[in-house]
N, C-alpha and C. Protein backbone atom coordinates (compact mmCIF):
# COMPACT_ATOMS: atom_id res chain seq x y z
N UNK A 1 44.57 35.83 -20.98
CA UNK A 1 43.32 35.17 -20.71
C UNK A 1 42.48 36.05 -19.78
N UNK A 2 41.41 36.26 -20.28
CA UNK A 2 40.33 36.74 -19.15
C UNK A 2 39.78 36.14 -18.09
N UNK A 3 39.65 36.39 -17.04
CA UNK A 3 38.68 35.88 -15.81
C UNK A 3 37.89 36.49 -14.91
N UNK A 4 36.99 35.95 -14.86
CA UNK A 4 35.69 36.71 -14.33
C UNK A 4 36.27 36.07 -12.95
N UNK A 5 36.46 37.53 -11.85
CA UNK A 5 36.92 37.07 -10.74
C UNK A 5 36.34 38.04 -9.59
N UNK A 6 36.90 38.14 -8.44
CA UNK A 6 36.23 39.11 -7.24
C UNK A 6 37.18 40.49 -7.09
N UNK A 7 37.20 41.28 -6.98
CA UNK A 7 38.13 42.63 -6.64
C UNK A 7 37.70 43.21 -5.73
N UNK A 8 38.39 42.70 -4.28
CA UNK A 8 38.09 43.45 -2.87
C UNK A 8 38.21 44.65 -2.83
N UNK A 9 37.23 45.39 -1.93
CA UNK A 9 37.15 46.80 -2.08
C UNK A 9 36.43 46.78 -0.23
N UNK A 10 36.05 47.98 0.43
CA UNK A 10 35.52 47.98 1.26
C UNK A 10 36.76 48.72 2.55
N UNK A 11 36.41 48.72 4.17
CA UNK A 11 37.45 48.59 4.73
C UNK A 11 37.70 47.20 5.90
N UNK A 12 39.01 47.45 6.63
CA UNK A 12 39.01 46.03 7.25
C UNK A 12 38.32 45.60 7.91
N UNK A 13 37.90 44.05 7.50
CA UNK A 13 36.99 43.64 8.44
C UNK A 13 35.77 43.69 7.99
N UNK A 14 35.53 44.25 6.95
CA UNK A 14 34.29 44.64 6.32
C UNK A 14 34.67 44.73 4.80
N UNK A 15 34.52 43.45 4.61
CA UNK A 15 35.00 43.47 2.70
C UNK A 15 33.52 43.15 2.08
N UNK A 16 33.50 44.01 0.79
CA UNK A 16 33.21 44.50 -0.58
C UNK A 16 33.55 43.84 -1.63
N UNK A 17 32.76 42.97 -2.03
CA UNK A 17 33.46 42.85 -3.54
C UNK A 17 32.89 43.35 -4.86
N UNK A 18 33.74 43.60 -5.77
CA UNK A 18 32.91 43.60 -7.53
C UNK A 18 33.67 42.39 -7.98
N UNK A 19 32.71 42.01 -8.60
CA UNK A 19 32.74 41.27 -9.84
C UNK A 19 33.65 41.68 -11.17
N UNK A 20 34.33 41.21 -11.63
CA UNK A 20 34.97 42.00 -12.25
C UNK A 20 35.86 40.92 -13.51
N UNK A 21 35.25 41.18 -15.06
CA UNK A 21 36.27 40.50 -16.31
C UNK A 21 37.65 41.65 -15.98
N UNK A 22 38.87 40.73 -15.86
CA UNK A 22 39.87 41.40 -15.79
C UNK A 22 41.04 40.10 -16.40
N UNK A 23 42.03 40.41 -16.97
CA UNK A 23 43.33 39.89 -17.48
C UNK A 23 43.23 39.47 -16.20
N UNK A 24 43.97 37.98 -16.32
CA UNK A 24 44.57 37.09 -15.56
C UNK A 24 45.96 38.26 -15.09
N UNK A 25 46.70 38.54 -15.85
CA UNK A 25 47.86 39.23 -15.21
C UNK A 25 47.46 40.18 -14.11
N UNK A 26 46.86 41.00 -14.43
CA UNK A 26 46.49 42.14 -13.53
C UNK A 26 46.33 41.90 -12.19
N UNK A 27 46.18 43.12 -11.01
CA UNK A 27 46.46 42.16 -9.98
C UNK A 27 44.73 42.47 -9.61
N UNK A 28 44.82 41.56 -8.62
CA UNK A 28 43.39 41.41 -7.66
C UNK A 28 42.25 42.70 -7.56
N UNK A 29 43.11 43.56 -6.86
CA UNK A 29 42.38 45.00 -6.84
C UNK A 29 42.60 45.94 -8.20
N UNK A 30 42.98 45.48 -9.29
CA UNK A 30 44.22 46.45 -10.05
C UNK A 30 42.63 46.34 -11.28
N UNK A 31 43.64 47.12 -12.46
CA UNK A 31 42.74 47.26 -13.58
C UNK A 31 41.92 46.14 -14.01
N UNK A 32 40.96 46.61 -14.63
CA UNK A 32 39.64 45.38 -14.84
C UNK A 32 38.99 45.76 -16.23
N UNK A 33 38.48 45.14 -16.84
CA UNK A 33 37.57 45.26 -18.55
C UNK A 33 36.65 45.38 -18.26
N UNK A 34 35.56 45.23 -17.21
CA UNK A 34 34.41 45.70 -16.90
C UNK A 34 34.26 45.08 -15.52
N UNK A 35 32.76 45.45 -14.96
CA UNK A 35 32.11 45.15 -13.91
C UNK A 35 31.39 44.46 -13.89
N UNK A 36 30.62 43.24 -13.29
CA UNK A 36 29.81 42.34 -14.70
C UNK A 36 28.73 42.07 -13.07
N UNK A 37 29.60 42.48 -11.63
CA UNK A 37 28.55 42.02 -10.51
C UNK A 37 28.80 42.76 -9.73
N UNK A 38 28.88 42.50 -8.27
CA UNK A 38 28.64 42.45 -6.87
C UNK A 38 28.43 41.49 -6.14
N UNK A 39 29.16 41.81 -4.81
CA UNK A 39 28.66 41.05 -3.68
C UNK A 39 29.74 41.23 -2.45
N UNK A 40 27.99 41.38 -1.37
CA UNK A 40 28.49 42.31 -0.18
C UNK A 40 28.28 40.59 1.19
N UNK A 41 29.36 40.67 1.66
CA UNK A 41 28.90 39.14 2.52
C UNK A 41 28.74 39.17 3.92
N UNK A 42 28.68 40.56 4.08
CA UNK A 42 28.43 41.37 5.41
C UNK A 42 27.29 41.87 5.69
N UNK A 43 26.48 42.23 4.92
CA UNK A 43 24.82 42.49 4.63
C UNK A 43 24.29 41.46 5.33
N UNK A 44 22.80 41.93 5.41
CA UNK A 44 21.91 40.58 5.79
C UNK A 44 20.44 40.90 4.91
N UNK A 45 20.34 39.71 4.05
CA UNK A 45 21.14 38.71 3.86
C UNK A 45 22.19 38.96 2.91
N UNK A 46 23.32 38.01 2.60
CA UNK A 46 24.14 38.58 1.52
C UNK A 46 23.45 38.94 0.52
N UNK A 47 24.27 40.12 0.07
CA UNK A 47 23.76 40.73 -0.94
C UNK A 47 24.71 39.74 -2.18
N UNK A 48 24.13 39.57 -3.58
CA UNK A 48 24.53 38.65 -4.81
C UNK A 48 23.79 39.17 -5.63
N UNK A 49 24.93 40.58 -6.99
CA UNK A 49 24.16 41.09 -8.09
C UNK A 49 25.00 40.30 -9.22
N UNK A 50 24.46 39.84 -10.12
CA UNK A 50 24.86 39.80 -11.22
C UNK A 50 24.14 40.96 -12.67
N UNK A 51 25.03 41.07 -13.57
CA UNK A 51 24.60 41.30 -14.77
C UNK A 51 24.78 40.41 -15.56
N UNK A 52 23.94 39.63 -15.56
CA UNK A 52 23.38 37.90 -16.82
C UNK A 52 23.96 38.15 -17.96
N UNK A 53 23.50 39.26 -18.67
CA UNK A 53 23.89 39.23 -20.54
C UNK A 53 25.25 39.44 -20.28
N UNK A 54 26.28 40.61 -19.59
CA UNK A 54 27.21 40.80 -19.95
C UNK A 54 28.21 39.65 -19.14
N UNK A 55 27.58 38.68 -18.31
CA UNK A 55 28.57 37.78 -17.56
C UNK A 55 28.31 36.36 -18.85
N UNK A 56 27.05 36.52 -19.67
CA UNK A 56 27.44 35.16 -20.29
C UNK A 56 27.88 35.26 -21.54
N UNK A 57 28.06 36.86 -21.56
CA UNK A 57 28.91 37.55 -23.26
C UNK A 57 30.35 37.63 -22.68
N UNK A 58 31.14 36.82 -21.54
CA UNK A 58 31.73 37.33 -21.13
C UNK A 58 32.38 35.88 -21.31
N UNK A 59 31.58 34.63 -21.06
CA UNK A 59 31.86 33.21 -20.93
C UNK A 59 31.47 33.05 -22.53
N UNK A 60 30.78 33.39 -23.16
CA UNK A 60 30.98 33.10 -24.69
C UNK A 60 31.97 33.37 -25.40
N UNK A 61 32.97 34.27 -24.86
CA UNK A 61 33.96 34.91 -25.24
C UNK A 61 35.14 34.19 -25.12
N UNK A 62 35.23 33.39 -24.08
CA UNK A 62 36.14 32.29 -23.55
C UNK A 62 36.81 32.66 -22.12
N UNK A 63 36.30 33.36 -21.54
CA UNK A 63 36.74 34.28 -20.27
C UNK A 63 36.19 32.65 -18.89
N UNK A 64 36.89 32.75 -18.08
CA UNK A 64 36.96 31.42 -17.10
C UNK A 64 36.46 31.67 -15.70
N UNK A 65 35.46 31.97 -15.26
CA UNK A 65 35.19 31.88 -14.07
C UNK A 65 36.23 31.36 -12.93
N UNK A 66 36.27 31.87 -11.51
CA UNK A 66 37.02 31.53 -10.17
C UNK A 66 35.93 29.99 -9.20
N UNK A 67 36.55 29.31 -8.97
CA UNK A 67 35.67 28.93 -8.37
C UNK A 67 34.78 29.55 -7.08
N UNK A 68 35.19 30.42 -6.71
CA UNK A 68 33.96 31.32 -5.75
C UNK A 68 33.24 31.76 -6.66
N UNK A 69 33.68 32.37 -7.88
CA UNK A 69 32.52 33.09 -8.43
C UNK A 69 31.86 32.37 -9.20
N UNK A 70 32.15 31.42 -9.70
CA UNK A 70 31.25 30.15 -10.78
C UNK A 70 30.21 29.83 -8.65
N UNK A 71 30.40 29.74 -8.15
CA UNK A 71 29.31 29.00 -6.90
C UNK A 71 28.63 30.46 -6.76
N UNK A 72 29.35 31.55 -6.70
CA UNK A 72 28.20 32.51 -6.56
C UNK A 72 27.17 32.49 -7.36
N UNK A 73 27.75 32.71 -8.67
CA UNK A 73 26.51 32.75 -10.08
C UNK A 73 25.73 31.76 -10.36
N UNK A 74 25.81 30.39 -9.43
CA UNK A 74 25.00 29.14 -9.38
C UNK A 74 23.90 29.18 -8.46
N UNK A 75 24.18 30.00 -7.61
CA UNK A 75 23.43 30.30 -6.23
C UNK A 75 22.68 31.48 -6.48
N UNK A 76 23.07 32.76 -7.43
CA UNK A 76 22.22 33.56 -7.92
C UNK A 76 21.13 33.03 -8.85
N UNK A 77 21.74 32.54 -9.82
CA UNK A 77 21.13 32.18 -10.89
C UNK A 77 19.69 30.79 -10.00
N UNK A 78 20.31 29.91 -9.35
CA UNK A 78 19.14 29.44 -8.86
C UNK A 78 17.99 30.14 -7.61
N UNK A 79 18.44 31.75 -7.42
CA UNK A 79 17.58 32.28 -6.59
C UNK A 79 17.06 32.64 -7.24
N UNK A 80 17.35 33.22 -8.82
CA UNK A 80 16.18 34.19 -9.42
C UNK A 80 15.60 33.45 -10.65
N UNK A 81 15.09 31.73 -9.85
CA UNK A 81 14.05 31.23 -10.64
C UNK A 81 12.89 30.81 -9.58
């Protein structure tokens, strides 16, 4: 199963994330099927990128959002109207 989830990156104390369709198996930081976002929560203000077409070719597909990242993409998606 696919899931569109977060993959920490950055150093301590100062985390980085991508966005990232990756196998449920795989681990957290580990291999991924693409990059589909961002988001930096240390910025000011947080930084929140999505890529729209390939995150909802991603949920058409049957791939399952995290609940952090389904509230991120709710909170993007209602900033950039």
């Amino acid at each position: 199963m696919v899931k569109i989830r977060l993959a920490r990156h950055g150093a301590k104390k100062r985390p980085y994330y991508k966005i990232v369709a990756a196998d449920s198996r795989c681990p957290r930081d580990g291999k991924f099927i693409e990059q589909v976002g961002r988001y930096n929560p240390c910025s000011d203000p947080k930084l929140i990128e999505f890529n729209v077409e390939a995150t909802d070719k991603w949920i058409a597909q049957g791939a399952q959002m995290t609940d952090v990242v389904a509230s991120l993409y709710e909170n993007y998606k209602k900033d950039a109207k």
